[in-house]
PDB file of N, CA and C in Angstrom:
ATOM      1  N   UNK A   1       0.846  -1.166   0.000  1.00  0.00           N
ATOM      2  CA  UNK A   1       0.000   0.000   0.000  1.00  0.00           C
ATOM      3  C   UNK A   1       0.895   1.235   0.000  1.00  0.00           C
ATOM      4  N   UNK A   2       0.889   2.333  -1.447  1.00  0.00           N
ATOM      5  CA  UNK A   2       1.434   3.930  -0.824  1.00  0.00           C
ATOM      6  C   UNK A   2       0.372   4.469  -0.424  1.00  0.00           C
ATOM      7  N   UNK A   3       1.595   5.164   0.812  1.00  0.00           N
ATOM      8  CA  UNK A   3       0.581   5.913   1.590  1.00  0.00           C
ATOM      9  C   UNK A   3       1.385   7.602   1.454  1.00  0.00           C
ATOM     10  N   UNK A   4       0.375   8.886   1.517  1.00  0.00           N
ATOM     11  CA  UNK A   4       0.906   9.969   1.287  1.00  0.00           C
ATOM     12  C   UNK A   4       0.245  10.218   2.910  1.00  0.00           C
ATOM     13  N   UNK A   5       1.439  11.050   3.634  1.00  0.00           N
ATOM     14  CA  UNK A   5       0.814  11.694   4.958  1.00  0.00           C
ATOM     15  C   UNK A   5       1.452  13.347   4.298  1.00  0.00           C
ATOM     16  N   UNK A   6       0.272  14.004   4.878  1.00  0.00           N
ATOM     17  CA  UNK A   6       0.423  15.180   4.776  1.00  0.00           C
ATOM     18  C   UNK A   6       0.949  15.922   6.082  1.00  0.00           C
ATOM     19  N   UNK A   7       1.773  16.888   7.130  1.00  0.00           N
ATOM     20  CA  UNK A   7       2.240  16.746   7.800  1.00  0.00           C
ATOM     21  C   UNK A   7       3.435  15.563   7.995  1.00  0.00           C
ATOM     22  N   UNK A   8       3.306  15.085   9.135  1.00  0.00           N
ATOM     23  CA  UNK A   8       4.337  13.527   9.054  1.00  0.00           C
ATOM     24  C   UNK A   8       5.185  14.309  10.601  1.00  0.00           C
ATOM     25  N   UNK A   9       5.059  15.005  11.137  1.00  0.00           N
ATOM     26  CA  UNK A   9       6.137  15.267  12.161  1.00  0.00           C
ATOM     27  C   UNK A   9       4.957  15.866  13.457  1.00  0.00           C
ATOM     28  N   UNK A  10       4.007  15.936  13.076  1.00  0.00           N
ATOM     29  CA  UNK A  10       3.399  16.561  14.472  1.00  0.00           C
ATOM     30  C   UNK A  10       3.468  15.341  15.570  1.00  0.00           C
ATOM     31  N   UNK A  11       2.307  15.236  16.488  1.00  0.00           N
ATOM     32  CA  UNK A  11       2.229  14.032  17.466  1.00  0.00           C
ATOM     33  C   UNK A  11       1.394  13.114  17.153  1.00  0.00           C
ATOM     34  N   UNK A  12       0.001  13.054  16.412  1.00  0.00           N
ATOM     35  CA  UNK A  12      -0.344  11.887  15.588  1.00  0.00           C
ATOM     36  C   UNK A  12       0.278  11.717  14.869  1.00  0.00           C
ATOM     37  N   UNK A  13       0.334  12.423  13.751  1.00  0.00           N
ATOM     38  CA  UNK A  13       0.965  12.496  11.882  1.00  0.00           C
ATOM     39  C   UNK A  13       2.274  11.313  12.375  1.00  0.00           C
ATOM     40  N   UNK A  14       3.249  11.401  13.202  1.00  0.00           N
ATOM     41  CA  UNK A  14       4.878  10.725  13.490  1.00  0.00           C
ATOM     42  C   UNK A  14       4.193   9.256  13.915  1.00  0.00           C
ATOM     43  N   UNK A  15       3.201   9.089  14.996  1.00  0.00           N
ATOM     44  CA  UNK A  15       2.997   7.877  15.617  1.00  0.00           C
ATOM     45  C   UNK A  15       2.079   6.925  14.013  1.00  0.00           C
ATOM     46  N   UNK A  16       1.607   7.683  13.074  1.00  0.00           N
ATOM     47  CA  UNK A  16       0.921   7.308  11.996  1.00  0.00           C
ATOM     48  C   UNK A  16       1.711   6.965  10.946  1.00  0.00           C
ATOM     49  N   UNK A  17       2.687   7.634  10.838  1.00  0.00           N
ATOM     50  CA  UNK A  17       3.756   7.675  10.055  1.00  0.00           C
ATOM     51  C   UNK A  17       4.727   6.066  10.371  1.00  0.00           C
ATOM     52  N   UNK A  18       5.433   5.867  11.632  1.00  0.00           N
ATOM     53  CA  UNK A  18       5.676   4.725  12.577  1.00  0.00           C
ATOM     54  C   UNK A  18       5.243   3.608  12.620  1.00  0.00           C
ATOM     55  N   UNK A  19       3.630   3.324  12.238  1.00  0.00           N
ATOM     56  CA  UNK A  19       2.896   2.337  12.357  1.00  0.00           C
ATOM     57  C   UNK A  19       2.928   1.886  10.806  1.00  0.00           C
ATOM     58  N   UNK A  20       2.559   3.085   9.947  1.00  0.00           N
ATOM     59  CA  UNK A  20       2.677   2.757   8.790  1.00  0.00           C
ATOM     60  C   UNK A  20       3.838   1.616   8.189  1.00  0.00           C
ATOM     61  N   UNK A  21       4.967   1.853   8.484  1.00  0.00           N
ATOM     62  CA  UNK A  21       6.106   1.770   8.150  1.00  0.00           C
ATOM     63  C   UNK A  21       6.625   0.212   8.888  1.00  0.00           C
ATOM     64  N   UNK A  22       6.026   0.580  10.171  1.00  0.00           N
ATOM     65  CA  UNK A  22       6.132  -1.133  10.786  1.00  0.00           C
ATOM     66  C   UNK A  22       5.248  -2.086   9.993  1.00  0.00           C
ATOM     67  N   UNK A  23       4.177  -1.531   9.189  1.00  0.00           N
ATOM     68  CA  UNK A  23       3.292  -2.459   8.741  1.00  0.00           C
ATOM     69  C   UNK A  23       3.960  -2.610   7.753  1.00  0.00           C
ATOM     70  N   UNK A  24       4.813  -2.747   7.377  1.00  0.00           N
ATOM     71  CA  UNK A  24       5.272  -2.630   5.576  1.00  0.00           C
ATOM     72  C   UNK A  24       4.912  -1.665   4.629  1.00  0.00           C
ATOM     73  N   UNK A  25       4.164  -0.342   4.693  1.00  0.00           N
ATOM     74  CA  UNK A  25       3.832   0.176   3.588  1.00  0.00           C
ATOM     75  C   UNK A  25       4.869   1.073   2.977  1.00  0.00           C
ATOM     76  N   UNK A  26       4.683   1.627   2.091  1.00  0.00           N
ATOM     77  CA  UNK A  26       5.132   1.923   1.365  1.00  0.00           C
ATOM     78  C   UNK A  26       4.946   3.517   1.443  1.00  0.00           C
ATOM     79  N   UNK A  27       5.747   4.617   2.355  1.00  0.00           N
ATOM     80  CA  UNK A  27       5.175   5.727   2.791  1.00  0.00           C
ATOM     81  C   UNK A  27       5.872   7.037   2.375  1.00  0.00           C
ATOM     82  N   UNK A  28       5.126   7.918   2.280  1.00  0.00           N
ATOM     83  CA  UNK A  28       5.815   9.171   1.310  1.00  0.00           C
ATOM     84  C   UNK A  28       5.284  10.517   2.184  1.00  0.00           C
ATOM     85  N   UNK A  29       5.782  11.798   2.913  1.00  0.00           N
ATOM     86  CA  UNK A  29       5.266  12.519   3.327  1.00  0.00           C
ATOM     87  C   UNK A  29       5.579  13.949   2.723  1.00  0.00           C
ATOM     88  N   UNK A  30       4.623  14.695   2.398  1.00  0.00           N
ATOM     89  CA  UNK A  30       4.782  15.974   2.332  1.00  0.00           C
ATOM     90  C   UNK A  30       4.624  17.048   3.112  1.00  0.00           C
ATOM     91  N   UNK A  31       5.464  17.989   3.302  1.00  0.00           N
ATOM     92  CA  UNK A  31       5.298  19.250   4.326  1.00  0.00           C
ATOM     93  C   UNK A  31       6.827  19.778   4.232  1.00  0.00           C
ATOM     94  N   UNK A  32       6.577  20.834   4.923  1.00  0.00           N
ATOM     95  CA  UNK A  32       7.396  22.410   4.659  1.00  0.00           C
ATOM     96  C   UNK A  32       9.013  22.065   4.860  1.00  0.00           C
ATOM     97  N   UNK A  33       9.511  20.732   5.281  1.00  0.00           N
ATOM     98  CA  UNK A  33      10.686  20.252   5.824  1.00  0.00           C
ATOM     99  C   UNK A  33      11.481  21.007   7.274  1.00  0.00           C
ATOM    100  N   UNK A  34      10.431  21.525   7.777  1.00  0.00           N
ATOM    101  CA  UNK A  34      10.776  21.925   9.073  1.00  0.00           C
ATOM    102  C   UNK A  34      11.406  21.148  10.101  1.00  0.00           C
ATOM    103  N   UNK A  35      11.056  19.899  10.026  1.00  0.00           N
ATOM    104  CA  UNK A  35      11.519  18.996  11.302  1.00  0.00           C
ATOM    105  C   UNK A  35      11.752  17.544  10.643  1.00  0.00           C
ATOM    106  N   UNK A  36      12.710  17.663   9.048  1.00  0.00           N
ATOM    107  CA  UNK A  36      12.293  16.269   8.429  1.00  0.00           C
ATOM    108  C   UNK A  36      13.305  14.871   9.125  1.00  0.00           C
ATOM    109  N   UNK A  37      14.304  15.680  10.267  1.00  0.00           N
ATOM    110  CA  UNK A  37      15.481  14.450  10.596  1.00  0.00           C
ATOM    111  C   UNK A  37      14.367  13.748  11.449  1.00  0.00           C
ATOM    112  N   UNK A  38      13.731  13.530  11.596  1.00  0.00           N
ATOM    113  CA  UNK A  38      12.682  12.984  12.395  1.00  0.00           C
ATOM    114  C   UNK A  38      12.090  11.727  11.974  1.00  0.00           C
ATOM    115  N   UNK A  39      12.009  12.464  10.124  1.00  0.00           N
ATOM    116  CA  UNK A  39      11.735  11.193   9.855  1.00  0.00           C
ATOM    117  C   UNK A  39      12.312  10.129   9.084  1.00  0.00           C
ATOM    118  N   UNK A  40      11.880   8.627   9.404  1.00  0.00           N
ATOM    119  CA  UNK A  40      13.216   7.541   8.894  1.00  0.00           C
ATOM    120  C   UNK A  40      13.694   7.747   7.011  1.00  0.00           C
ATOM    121  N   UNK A  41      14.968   7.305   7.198  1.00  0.00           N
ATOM    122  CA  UNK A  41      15.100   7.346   6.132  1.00  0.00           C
ATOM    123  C   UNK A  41      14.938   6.724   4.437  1.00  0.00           C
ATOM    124  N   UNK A  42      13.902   5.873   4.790  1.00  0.00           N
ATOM    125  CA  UNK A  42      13.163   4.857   3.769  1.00  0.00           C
ATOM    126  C   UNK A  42      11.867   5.549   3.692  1.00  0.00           C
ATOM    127  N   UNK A  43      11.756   6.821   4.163  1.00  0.00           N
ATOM    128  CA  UNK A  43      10.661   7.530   3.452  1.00  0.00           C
ATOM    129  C   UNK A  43      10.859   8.589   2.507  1.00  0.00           C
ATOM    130  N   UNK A  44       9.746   8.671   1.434  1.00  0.00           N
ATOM    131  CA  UNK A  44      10.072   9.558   0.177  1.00  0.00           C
ATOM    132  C   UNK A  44       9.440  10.796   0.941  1.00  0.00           C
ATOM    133  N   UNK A  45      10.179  11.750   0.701  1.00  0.00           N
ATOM    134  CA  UNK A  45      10.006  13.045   1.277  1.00  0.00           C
ATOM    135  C   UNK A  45       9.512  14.356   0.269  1.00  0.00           C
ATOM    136  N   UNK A  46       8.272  14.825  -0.114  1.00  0.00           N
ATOM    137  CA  UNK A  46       8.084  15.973  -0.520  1.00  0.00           C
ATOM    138  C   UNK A  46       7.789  17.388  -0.107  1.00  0.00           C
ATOM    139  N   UNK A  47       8.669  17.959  -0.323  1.00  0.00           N
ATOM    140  CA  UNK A  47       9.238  18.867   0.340  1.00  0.00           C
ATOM    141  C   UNK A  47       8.699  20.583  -0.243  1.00  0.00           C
ATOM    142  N   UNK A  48       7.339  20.701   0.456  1.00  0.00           N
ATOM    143  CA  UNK A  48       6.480  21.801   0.053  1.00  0.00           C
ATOM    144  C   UNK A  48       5.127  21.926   0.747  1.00  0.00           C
ATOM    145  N   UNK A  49       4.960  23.481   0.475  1.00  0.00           N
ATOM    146  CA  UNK A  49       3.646  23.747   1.223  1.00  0.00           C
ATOM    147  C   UNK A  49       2.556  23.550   1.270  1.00  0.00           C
ATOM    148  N   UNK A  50       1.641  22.756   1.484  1.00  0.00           N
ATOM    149  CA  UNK A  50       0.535  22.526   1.208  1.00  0.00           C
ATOM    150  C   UNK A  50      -0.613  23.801   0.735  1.00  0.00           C
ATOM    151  N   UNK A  51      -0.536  24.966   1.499  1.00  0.00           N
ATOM    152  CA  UNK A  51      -0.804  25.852   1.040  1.00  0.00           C
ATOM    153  C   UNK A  51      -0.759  26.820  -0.129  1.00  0.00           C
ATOM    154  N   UNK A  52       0.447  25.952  -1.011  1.00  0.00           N
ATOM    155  CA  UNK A  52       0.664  26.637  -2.257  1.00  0.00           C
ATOM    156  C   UNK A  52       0.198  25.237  -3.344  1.00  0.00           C
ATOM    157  N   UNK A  53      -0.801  25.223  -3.515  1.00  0.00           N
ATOM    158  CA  UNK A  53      -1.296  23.894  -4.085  1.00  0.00           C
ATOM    159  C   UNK A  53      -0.180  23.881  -5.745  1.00  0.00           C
ATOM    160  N   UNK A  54      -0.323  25.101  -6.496  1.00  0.00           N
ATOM    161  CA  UNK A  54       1.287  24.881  -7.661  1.00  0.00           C
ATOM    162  C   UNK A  54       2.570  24.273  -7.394  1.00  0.00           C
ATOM    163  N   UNK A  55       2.976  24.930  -6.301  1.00  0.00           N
ATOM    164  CA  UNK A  55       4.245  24.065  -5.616  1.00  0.00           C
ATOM    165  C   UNK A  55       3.932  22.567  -5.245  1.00  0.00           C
ATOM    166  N   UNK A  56       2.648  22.409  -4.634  1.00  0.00           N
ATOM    167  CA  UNK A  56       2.689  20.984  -4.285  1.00  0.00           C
ATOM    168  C   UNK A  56       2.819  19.946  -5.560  1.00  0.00           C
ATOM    169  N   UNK A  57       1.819  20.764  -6.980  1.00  0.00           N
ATOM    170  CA  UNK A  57       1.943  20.030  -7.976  1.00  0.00           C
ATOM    171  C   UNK A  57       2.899  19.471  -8.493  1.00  0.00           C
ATOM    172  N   UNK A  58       4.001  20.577  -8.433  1.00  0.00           N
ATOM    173  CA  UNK A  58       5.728  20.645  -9.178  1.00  0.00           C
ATOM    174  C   UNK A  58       6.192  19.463  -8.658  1.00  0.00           C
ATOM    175  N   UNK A  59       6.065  19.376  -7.085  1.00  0.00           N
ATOM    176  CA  UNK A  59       6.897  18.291  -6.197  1.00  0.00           C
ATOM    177  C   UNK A  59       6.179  16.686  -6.157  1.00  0.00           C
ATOM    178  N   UNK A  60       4.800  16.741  -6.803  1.00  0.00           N
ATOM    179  CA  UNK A  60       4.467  15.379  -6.417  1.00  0.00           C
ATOM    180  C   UNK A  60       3.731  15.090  -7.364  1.00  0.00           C
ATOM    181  N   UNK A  61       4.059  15.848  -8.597  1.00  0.00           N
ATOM    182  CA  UNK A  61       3.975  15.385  -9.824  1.00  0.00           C
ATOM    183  C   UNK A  61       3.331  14.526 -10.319  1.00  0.00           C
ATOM    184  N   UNK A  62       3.165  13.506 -10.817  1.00  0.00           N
ATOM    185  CA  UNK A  62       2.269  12.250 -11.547  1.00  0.00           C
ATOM    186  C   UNK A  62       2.030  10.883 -10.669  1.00  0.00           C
ATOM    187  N   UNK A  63       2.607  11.461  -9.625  1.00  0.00           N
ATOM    188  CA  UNK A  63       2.718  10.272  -8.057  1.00  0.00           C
ATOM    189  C   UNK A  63       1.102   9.889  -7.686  1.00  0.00           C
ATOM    190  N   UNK A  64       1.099   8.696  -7.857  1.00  0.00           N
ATOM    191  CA  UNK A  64      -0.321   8.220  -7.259  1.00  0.00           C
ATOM    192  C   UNK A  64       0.050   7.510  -5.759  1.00  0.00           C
ATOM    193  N   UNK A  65      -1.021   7.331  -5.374  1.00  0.00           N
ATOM    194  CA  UNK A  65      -1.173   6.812  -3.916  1.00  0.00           C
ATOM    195  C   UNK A  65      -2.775   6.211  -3.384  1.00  0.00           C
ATOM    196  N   UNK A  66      -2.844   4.879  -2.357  1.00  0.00           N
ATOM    197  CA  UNK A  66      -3.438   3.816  -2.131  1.00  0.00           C
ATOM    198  C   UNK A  66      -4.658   5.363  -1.039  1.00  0.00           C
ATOM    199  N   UNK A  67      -3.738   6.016  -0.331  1.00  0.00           N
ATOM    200  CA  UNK A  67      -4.004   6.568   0.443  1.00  0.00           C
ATOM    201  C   UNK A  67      -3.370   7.734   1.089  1.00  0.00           C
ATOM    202  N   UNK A  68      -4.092   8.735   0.924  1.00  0.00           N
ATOM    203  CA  UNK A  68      -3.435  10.042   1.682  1.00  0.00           C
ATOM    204  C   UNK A  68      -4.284  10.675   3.084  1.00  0.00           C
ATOM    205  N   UNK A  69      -3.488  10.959   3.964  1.00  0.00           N
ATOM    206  CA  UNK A  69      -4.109  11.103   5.423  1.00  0.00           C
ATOM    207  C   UNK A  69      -3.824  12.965   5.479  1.00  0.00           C
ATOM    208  N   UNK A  70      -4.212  13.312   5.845  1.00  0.00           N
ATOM    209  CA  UNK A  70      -4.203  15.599   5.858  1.00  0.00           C
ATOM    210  C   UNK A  70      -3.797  15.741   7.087  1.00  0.00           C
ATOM    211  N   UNK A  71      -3.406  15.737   7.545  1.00  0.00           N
ATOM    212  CA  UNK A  71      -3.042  16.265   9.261  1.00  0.00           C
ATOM    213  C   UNK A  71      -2.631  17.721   9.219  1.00  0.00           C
ATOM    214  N   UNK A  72      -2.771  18.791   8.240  1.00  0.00           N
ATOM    215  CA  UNK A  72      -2.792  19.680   8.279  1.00  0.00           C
ATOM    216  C   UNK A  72      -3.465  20.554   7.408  1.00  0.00           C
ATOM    217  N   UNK A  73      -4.975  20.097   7.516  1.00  0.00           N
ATOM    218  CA  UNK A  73      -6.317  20.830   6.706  1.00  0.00           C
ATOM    219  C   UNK A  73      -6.854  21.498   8.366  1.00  0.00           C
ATOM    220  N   UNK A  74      -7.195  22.380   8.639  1.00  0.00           N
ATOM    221  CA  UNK A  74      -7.323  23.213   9.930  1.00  0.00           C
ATOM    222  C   UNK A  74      -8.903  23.882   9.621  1.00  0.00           C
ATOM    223  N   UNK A  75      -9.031  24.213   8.622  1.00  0.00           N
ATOM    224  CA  UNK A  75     -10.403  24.268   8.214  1.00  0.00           C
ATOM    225  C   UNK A  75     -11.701  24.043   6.889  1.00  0.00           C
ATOM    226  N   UNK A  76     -12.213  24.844   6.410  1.00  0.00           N
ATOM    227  CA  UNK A  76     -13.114  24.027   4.992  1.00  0.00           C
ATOM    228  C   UNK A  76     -12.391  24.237   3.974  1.00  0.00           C
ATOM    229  N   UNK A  77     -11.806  25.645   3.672  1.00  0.00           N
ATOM    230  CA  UNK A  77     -11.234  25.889   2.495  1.00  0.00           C
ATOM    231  C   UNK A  77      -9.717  25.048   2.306  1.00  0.00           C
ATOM    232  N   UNK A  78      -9.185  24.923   3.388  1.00  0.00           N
ATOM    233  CA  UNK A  78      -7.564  23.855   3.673  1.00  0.00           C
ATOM    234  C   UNK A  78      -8.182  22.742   3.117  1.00  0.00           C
ATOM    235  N   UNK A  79      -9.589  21.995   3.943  1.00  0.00           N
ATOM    236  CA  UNK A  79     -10.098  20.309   3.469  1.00  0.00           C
ATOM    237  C   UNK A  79     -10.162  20.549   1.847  1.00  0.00           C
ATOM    238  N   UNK A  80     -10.753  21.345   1.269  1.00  0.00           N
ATOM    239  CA  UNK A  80     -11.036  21.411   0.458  1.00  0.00           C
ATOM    240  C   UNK A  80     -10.300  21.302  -0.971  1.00  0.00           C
ATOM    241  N   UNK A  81      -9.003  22.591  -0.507  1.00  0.00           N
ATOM    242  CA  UNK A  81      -8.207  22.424  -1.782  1.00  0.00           C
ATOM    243  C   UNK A  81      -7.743  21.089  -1.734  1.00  0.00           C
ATOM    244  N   UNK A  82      -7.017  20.536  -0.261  1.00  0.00           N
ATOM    245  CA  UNK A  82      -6.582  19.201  -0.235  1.00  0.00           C
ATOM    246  C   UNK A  82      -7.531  18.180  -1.208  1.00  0.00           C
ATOM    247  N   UNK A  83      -8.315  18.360  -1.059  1.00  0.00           N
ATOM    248  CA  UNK A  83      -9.541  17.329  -1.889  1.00  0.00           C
ATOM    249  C   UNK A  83      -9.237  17.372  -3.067  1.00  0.00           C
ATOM    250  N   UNK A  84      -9.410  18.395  -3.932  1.00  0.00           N
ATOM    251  CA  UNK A  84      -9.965  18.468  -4.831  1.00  0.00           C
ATOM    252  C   UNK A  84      -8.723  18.371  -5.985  1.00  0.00           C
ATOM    253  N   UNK A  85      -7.502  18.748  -5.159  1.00  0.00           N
ATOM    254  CA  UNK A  85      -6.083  17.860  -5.772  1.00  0.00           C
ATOM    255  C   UNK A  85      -5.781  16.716  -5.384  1.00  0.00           C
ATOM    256  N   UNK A  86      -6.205  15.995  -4.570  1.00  0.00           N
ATOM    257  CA  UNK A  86      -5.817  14.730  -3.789  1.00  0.00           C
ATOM    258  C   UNK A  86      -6.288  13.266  -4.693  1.00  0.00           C
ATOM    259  N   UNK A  87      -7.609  14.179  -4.778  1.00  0.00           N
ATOM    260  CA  UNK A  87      -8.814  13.459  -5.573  1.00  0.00           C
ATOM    261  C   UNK A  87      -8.565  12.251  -6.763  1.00  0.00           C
ATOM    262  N   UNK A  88      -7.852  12.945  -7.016  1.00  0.00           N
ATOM    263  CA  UNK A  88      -7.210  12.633  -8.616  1.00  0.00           C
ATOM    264  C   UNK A  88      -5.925  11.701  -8.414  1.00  0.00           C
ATOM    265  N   UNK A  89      -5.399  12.289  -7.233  1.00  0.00           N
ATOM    266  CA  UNK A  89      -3.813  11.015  -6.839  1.00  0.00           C
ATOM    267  C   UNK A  89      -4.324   9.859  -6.454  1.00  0.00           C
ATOM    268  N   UNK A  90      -5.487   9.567  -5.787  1.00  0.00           N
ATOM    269  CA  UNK A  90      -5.837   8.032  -4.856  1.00  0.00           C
ATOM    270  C   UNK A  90      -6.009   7.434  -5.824  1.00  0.00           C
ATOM    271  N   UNK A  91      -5.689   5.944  -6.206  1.00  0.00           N
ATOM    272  CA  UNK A  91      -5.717   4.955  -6.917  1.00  0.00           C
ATOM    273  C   UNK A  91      -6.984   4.428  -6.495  1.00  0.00           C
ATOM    274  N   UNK A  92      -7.609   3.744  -7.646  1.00  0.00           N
ATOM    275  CA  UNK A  92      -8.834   3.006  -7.198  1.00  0.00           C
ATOM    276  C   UNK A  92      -8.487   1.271  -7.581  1.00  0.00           C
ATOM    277  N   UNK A  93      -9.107   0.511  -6.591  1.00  0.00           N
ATOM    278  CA  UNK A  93      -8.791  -0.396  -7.245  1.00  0.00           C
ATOM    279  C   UNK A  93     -10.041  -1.333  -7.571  1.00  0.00           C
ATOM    280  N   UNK A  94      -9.769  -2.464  -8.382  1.00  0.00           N
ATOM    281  CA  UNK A  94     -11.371  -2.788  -8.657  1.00  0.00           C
ATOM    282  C   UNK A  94     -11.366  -4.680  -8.317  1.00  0.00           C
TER     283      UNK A  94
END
């Protein structure tokens, strides 16, 4: 399973991130790289603001994923843009 965490360093996002990774998946996080020694180094790291949804495009490019978790949508318009680019990365499977 890829998994995209958005955040990846707060106090859920790290223990989510951790579990992921013990389970075998396959895990990729994006955010501002503020605190990235934190996280292990068998994770793919994209390195940008969520808030600048162009920049996020540049950095995570044609990348699909099983599953992406937001740990840093704070209110409707944050859930939202997240959505409505996210939308399009989750793989479906049949």
């Amino acid at each position: 399973m890829k998994i995209l965490i958005i955040g990846g360093t707060g106090v859920l996002s790290a223990d989510i991130l951790k579990k992921s990774i013990e389970c075998g998946y396959n895990v990729s996080v994006l955010n501002r790289g503020h605190y990235n020694s934190q996280i292990p180094q068998n994770v793919t790291i994209y390195k940008a603001n969520i808030r600048d949804i162009e920049e996020v495009k540049v950095k995570v490019g044609k990348e699909k994923f099983d599953v992406v978790i937001d740990f840093l949508s704070f209110n409707v318009k944050h859930l939202q843009t997240s959505f409505e680019y996210f939308f399009y990365k989750v793989t479906t499977k049949k």
